[in-house]
PDB file of N, CA and C in Angstrom:
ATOM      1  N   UNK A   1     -39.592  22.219  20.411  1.00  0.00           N
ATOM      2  CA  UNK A   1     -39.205  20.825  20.392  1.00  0.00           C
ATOM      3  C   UNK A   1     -37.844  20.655  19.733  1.00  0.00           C
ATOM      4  N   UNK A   2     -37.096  19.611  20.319  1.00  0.00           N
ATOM      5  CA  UNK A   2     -35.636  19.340  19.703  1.00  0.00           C
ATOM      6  C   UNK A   2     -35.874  18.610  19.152  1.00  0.00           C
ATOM      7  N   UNK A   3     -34.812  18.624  17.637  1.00  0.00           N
ATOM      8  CA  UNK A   3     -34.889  17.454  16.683  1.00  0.00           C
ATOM      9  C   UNK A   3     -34.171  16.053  17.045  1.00  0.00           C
ATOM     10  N   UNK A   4     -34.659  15.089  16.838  1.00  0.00           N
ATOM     11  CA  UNK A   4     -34.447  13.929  17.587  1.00  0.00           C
ATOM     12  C   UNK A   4     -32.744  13.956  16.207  1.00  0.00           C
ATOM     13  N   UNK A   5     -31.637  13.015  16.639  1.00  0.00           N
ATOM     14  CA  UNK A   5     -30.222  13.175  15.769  1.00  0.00           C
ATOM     15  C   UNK A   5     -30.309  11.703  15.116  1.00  0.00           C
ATOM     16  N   UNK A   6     -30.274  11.420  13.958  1.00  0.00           N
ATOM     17  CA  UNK A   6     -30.726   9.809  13.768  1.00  0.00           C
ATOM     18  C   UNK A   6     -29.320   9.356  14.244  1.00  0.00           C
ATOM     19  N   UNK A   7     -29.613   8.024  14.566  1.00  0.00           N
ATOM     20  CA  UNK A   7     -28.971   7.016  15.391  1.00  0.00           C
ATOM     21  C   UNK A   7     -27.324   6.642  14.569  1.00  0.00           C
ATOM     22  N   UNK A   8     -26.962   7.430  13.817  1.00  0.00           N
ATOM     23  CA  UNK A   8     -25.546   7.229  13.027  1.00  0.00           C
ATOM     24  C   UNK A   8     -23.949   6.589  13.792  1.00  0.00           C
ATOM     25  N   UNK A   9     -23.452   6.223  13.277  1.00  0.00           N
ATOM     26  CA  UNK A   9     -22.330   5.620  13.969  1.00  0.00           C
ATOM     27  C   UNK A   9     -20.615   6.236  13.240  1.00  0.00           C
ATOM     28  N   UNK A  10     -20.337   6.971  13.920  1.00  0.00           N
ATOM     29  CA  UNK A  10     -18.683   8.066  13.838  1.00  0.00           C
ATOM     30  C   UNK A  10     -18.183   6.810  14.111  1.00  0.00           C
ATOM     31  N   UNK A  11     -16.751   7.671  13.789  1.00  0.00           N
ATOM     32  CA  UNK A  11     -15.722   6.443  13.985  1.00  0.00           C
ATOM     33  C   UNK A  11     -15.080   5.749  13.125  1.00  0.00           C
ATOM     34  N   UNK A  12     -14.601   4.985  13.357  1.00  0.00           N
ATOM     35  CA  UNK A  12     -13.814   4.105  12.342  1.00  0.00           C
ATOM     36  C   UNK A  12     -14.633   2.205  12.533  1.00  0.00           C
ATOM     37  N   UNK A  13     -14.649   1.708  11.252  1.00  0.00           N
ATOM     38  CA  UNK A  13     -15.261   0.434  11.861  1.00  0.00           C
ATOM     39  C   UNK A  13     -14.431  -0.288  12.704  1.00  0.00           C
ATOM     40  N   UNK A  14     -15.623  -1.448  13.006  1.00  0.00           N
ATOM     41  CA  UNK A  14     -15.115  -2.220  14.516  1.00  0.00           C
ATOM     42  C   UNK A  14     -14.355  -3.566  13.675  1.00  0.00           C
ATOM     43  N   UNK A  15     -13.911  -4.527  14.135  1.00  0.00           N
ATOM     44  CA  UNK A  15     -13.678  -5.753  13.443  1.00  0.00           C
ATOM     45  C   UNK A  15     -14.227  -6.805  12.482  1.00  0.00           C
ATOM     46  N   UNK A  16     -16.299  -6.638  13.427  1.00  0.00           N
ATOM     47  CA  UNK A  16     -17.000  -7.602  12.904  1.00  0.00           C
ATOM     48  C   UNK A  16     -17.662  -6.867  11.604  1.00  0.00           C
ATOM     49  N   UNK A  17     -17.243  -5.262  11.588  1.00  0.00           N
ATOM     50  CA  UNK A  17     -17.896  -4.628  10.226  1.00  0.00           C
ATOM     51  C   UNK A  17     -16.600  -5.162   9.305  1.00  0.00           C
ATOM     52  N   UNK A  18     -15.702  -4.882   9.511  1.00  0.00           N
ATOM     53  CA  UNK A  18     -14.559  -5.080   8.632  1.00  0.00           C
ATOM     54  C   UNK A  18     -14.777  -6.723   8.005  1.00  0.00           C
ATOM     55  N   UNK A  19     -14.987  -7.715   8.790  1.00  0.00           N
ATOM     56  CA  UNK A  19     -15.279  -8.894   8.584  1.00  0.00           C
ATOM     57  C   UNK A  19     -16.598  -8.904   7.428  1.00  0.00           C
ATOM     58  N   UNK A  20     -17.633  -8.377   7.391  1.00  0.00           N
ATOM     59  CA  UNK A  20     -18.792  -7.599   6.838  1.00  0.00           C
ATOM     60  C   UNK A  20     -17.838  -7.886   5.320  1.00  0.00           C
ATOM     61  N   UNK A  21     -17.490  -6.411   5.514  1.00  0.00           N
ATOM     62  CA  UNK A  21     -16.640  -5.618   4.457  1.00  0.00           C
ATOM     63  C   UNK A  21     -16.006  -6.797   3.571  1.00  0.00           C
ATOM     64  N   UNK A  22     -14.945  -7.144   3.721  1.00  0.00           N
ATOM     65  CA  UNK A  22     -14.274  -8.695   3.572  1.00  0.00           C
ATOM     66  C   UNK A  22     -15.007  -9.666   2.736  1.00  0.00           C
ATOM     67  N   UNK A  23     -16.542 -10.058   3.382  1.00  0.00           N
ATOM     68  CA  UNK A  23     -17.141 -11.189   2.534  1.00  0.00           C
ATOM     69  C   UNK A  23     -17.728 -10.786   2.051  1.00  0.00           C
ATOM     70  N   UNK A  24     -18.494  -9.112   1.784  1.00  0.00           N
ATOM     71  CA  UNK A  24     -19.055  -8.591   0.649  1.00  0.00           C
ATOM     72  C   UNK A  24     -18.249  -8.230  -0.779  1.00  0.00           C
ATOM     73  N   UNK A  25     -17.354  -8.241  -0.507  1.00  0.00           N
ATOM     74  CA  UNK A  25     -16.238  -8.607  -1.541  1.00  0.00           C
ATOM     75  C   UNK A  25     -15.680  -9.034  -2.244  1.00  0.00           C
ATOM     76  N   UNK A  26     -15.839 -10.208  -1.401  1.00  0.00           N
ATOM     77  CA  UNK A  26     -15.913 -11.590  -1.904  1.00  0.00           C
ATOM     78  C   UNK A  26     -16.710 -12.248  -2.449  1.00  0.00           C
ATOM     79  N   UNK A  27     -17.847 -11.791  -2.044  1.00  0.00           N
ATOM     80  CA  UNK A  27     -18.713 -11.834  -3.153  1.00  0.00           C
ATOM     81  C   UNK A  27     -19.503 -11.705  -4.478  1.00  0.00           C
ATOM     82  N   UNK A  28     -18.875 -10.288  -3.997  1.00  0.00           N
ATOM     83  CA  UNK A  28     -18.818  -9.407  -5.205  1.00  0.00           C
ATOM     84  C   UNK A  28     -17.921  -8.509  -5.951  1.00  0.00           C
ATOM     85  N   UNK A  29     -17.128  -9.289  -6.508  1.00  0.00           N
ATOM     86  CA  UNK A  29     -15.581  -8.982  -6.886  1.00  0.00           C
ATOM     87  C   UNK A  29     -15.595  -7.603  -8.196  1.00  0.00           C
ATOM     88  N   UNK A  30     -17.295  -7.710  -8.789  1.00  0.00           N
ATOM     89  CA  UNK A  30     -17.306  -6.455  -9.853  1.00  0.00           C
ATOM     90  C   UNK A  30     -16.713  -4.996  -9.187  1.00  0.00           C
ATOM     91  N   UNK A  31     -17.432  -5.367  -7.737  1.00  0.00           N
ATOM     92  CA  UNK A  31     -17.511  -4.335  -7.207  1.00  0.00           C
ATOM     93  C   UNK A  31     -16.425  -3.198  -6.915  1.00  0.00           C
ATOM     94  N   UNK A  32     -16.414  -2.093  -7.594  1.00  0.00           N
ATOM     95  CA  UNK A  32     -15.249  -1.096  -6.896  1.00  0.00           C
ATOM     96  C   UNK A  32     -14.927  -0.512  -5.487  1.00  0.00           C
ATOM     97  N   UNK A  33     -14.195  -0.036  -4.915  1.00  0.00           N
ATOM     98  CA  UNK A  33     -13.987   0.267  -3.612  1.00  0.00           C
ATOM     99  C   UNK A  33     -14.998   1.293  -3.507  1.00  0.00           C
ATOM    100  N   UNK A  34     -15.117   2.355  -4.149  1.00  0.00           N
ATOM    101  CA  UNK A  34     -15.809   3.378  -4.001  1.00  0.00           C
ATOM    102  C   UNK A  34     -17.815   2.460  -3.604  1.00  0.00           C
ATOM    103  N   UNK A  35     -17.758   1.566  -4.519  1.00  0.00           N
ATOM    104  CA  UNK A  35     -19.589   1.125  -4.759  1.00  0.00           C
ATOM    105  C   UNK A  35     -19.100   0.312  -3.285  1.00  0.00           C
ATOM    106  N   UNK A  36     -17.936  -0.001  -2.446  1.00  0.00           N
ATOM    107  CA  UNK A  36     -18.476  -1.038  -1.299  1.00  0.00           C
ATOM    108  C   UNK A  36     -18.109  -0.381  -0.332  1.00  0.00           C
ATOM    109  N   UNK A  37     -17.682   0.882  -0.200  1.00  0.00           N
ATOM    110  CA  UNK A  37     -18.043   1.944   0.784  1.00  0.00           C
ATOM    111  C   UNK A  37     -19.427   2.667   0.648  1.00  0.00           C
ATOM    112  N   UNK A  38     -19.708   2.486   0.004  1.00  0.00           N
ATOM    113  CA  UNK A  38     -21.009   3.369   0.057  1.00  0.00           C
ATOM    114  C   UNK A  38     -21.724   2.140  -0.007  1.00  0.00           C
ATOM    115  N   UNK A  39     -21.599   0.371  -0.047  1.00  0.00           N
ATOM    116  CA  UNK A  39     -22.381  -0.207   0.799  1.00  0.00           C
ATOM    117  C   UNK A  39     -22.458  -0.008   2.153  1.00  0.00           C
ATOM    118  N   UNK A  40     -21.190  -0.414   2.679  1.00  0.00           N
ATOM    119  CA  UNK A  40     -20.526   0.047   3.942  1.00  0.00           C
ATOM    120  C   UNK A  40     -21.574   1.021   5.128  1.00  0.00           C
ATOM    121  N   UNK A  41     -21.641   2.364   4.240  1.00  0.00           N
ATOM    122  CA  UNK A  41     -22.243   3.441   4.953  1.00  0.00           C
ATOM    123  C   UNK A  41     -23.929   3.156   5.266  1.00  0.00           C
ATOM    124  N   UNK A  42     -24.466   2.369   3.977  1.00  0.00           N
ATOM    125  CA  UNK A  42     -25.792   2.341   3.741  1.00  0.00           C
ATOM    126  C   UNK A  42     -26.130   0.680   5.136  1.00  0.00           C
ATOM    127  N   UNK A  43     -24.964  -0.169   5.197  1.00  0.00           N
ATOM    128  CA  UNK A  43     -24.989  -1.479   5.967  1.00  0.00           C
ATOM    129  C   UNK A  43     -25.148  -0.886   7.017  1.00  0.00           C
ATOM    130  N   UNK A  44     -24.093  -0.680   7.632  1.00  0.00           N
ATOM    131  CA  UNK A  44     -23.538   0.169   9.568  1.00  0.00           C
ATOM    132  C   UNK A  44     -24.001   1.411  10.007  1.00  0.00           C
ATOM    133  N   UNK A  45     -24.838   1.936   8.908  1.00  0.00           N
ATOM    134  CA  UNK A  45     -25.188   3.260   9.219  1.00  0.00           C
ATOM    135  C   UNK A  45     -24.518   4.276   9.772  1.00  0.00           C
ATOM    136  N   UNK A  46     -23.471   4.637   9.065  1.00  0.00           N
ATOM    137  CA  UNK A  46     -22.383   5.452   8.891  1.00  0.00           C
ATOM    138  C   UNK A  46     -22.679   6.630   8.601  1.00  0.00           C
ATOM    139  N   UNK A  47     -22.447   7.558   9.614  1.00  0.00           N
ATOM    140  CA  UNK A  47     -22.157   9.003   9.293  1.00  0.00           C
ATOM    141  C   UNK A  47     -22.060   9.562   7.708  1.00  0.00           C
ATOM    142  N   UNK A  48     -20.823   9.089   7.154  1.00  0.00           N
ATOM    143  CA  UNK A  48     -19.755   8.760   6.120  1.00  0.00           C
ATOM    144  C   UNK A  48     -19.382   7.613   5.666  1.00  0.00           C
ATOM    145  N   UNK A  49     -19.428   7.801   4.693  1.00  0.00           N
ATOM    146  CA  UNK A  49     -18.630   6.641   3.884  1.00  0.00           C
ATOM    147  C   UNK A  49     -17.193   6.013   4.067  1.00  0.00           C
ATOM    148  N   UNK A  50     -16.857   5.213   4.575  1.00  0.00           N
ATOM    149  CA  UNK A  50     -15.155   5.116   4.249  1.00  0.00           C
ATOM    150  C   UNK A  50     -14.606   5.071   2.963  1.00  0.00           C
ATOM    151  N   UNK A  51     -13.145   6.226   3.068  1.00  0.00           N
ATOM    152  CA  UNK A  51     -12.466   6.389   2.192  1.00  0.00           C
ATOM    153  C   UNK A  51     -12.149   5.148   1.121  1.00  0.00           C
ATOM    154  N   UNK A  52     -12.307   4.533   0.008  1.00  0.00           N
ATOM    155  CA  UNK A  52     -11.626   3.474  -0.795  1.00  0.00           C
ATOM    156  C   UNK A  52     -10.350   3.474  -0.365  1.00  0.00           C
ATOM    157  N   UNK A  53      -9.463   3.980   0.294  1.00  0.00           N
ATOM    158  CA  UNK A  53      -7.945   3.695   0.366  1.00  0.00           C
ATOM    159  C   UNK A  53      -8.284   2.879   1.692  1.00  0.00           C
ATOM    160  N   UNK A  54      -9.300   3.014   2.670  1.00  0.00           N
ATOM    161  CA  UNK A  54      -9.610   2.417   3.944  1.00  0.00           C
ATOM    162  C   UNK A  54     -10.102   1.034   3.530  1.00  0.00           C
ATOM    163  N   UNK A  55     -11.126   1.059   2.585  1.00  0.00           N
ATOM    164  CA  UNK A  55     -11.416  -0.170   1.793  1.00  0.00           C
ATOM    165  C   UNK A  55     -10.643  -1.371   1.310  1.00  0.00           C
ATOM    166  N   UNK A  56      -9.579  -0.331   0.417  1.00  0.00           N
ATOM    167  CA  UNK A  56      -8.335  -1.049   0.255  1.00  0.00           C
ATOM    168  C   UNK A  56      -7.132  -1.551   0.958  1.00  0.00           C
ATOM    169  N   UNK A  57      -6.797  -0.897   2.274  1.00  0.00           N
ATOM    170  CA  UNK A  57      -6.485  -1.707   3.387  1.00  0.00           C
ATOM    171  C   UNK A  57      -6.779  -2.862   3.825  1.00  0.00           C
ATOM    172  N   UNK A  58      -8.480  -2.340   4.195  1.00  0.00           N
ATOM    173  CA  UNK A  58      -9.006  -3.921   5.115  1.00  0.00           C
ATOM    174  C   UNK A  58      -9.371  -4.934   3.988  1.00  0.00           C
ATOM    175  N   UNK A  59      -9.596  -5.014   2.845  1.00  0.00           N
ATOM    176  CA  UNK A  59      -9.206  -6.333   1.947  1.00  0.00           C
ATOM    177  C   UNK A  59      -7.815  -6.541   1.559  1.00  0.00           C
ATOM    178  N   UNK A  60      -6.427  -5.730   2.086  1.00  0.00           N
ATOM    179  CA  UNK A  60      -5.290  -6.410   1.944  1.00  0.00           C
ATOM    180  C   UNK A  60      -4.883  -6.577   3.124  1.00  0.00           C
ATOM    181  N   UNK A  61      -5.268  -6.620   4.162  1.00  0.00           N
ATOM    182  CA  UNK A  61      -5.664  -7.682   5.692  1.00  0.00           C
ATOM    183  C   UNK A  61      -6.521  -8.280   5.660  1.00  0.00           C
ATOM    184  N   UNK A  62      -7.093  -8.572   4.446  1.00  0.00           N
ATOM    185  CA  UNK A  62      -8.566  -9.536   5.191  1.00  0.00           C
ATOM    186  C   UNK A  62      -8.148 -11.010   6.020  1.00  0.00           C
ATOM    187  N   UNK A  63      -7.235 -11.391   5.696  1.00  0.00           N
ATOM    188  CA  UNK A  63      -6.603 -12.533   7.057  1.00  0.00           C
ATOM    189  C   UNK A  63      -7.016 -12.468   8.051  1.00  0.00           C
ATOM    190  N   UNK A  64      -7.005 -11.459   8.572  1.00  0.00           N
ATOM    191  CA  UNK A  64      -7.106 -10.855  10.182  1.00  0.00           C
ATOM    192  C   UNK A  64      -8.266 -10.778  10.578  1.00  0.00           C
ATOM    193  N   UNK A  65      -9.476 -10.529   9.273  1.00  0.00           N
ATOM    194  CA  UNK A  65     -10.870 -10.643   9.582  1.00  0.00           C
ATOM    195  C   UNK A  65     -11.426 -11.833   9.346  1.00  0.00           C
ATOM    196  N   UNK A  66     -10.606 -12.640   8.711  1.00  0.00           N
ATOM    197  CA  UNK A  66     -11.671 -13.887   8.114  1.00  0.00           C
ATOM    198  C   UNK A  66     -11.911 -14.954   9.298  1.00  0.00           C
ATOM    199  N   UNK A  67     -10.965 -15.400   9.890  1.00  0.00           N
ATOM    200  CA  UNK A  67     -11.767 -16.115  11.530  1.00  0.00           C
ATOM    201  C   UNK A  67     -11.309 -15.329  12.980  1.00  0.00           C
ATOM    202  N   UNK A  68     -12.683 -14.754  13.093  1.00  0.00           N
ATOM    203  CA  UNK A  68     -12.343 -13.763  14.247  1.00  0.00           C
ATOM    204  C   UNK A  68     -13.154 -14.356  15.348  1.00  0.00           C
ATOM    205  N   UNK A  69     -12.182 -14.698  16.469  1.00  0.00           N
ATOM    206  CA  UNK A  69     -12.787 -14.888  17.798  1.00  0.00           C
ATOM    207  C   UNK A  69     -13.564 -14.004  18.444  1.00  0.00           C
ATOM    208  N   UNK A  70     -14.413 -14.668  19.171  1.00  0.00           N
ATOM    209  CA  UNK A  70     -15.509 -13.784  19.612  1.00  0.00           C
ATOM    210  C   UNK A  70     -14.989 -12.753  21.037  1.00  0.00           C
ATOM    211  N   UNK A  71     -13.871 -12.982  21.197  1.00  0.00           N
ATOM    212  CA  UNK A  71     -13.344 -11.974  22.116  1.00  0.00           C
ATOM    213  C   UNK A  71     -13.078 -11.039  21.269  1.00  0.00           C
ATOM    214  N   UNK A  72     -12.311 -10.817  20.071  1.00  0.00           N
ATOM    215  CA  UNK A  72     -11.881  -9.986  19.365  1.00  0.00           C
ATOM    216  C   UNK A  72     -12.735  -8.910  18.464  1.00  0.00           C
ATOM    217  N   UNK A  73     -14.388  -8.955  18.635  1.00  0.00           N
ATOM    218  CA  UNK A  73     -15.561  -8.863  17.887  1.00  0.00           C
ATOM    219  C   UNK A  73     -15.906  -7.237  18.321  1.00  0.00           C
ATOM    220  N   UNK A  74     -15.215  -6.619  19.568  1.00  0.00           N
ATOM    221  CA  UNK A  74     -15.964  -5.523  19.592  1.00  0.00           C
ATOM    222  C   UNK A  74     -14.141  -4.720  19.999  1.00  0.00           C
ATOM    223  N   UNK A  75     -12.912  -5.411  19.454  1.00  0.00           N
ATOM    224  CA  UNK A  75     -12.283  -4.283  19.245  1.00  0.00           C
ATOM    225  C   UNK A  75     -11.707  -3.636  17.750  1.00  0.00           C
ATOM    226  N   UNK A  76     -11.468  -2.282  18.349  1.00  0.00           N
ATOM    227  CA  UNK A  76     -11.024  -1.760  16.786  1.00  0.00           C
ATOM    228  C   UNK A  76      -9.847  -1.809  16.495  1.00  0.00           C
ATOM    229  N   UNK A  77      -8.704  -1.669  16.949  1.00  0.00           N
ATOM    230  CA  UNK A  77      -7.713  -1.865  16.700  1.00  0.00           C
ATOM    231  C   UNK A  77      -6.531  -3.161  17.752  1.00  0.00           C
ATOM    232  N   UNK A  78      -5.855  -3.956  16.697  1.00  0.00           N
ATOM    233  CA  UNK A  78      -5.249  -4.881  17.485  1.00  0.00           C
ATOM    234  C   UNK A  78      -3.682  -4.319  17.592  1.00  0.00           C
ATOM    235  N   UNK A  79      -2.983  -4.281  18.584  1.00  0.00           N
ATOM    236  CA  UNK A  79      -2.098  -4.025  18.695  1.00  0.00           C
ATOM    237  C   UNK A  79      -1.102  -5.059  19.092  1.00  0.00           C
ATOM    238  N   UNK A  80       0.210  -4.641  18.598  1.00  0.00           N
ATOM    239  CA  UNK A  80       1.422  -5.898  18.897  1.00  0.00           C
ATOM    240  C   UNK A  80       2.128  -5.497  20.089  1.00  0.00           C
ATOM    241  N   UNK A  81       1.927  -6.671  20.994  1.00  0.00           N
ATOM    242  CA  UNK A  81       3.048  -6.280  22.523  1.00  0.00           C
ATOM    243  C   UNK A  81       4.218  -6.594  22.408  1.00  0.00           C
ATOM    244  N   UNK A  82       4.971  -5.140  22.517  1.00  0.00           N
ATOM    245  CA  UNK A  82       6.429  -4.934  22.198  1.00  0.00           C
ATOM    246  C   UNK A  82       7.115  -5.832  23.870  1.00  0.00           C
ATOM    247  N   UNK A  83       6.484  -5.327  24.533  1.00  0.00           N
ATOM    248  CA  UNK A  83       7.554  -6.540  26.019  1.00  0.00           C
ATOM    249  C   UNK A  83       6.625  -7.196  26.429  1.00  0.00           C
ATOM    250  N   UNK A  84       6.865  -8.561  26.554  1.00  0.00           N
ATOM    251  CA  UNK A  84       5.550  -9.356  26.912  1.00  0.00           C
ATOM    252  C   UNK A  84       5.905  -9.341  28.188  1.00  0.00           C
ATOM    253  N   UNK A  85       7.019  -9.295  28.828  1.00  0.00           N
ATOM    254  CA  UNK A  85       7.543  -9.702  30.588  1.00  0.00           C
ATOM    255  C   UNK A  85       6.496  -8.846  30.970  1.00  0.00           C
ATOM    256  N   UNK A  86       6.895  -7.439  30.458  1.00  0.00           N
ATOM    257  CA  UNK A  86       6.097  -5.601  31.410  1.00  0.00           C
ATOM    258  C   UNK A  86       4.526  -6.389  31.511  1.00  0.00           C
ATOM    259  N   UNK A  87       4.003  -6.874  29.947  1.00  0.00           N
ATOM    260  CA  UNK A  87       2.725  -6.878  29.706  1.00  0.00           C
ATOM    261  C   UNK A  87       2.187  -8.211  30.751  1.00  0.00           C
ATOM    262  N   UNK A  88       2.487  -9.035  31.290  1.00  0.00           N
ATOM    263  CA  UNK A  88       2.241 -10.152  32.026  1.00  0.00           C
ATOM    264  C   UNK A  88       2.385 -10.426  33.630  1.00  0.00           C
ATOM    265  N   UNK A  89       3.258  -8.772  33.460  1.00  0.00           N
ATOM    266  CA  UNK A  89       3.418  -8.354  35.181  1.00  0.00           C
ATOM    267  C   UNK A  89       2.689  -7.608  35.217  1.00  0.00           C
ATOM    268  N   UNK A  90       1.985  -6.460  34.711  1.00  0.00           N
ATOM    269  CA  UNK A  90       1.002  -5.951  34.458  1.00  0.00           C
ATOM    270  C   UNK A  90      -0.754  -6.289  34.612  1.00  0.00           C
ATOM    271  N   UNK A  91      -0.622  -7.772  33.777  1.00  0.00           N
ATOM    272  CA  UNK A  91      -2.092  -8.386  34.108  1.00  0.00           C
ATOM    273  C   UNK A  91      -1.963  -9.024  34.935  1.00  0.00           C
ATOM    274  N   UNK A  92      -0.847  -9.750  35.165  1.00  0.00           N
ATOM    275  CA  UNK A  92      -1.370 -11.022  36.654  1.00  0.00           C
ATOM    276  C   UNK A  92      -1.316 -10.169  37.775  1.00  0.00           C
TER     277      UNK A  92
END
């Protein structure tokens, strides 16, 4: 018999974890980076923990997470369009 692999999630978080991340924070301001990554891992069920320097990123963007449209909810990274002409001949 094969061992079943528990259901863990690789990767880097998505937006609406980061958003997560953000108001647990805020809530709990005692908290060190290290104790809200290893919420993090124990919340999303994470492989791994994220690094505190990753921690410390997404609460000095938390802007970007605090009202997130629901289109924006299942990507991970937002990127800036350097030519909007290319990018608009492209989609239409």
């Amino acid at each position: 018999m094969t061992k079943q692999k528990p259901n863990l999630q690789t990767g880097g978080l998505n937006r609406v974890q980061k958003a997560e991340v953000v108001k647990y924070a805020e809530k709990n301001p005692q908290k060190t980076h290290d104790d809200i990554a290893q919420w993090a891992q124990k919340e999303f069920n994470l492989a791994e923990s994220p690094h505190r320097t990753t921690i410390g990123r997404i609460l000095a963007s938390k802007h970007e997470f605090i009202n997130l449209s629901i289109r924006d909810h299942t990507i991970k990274r937002a990127r800036v369009v350097k030519y909007s002409v290319l990018n608009r001949a492209t989609v239409n």
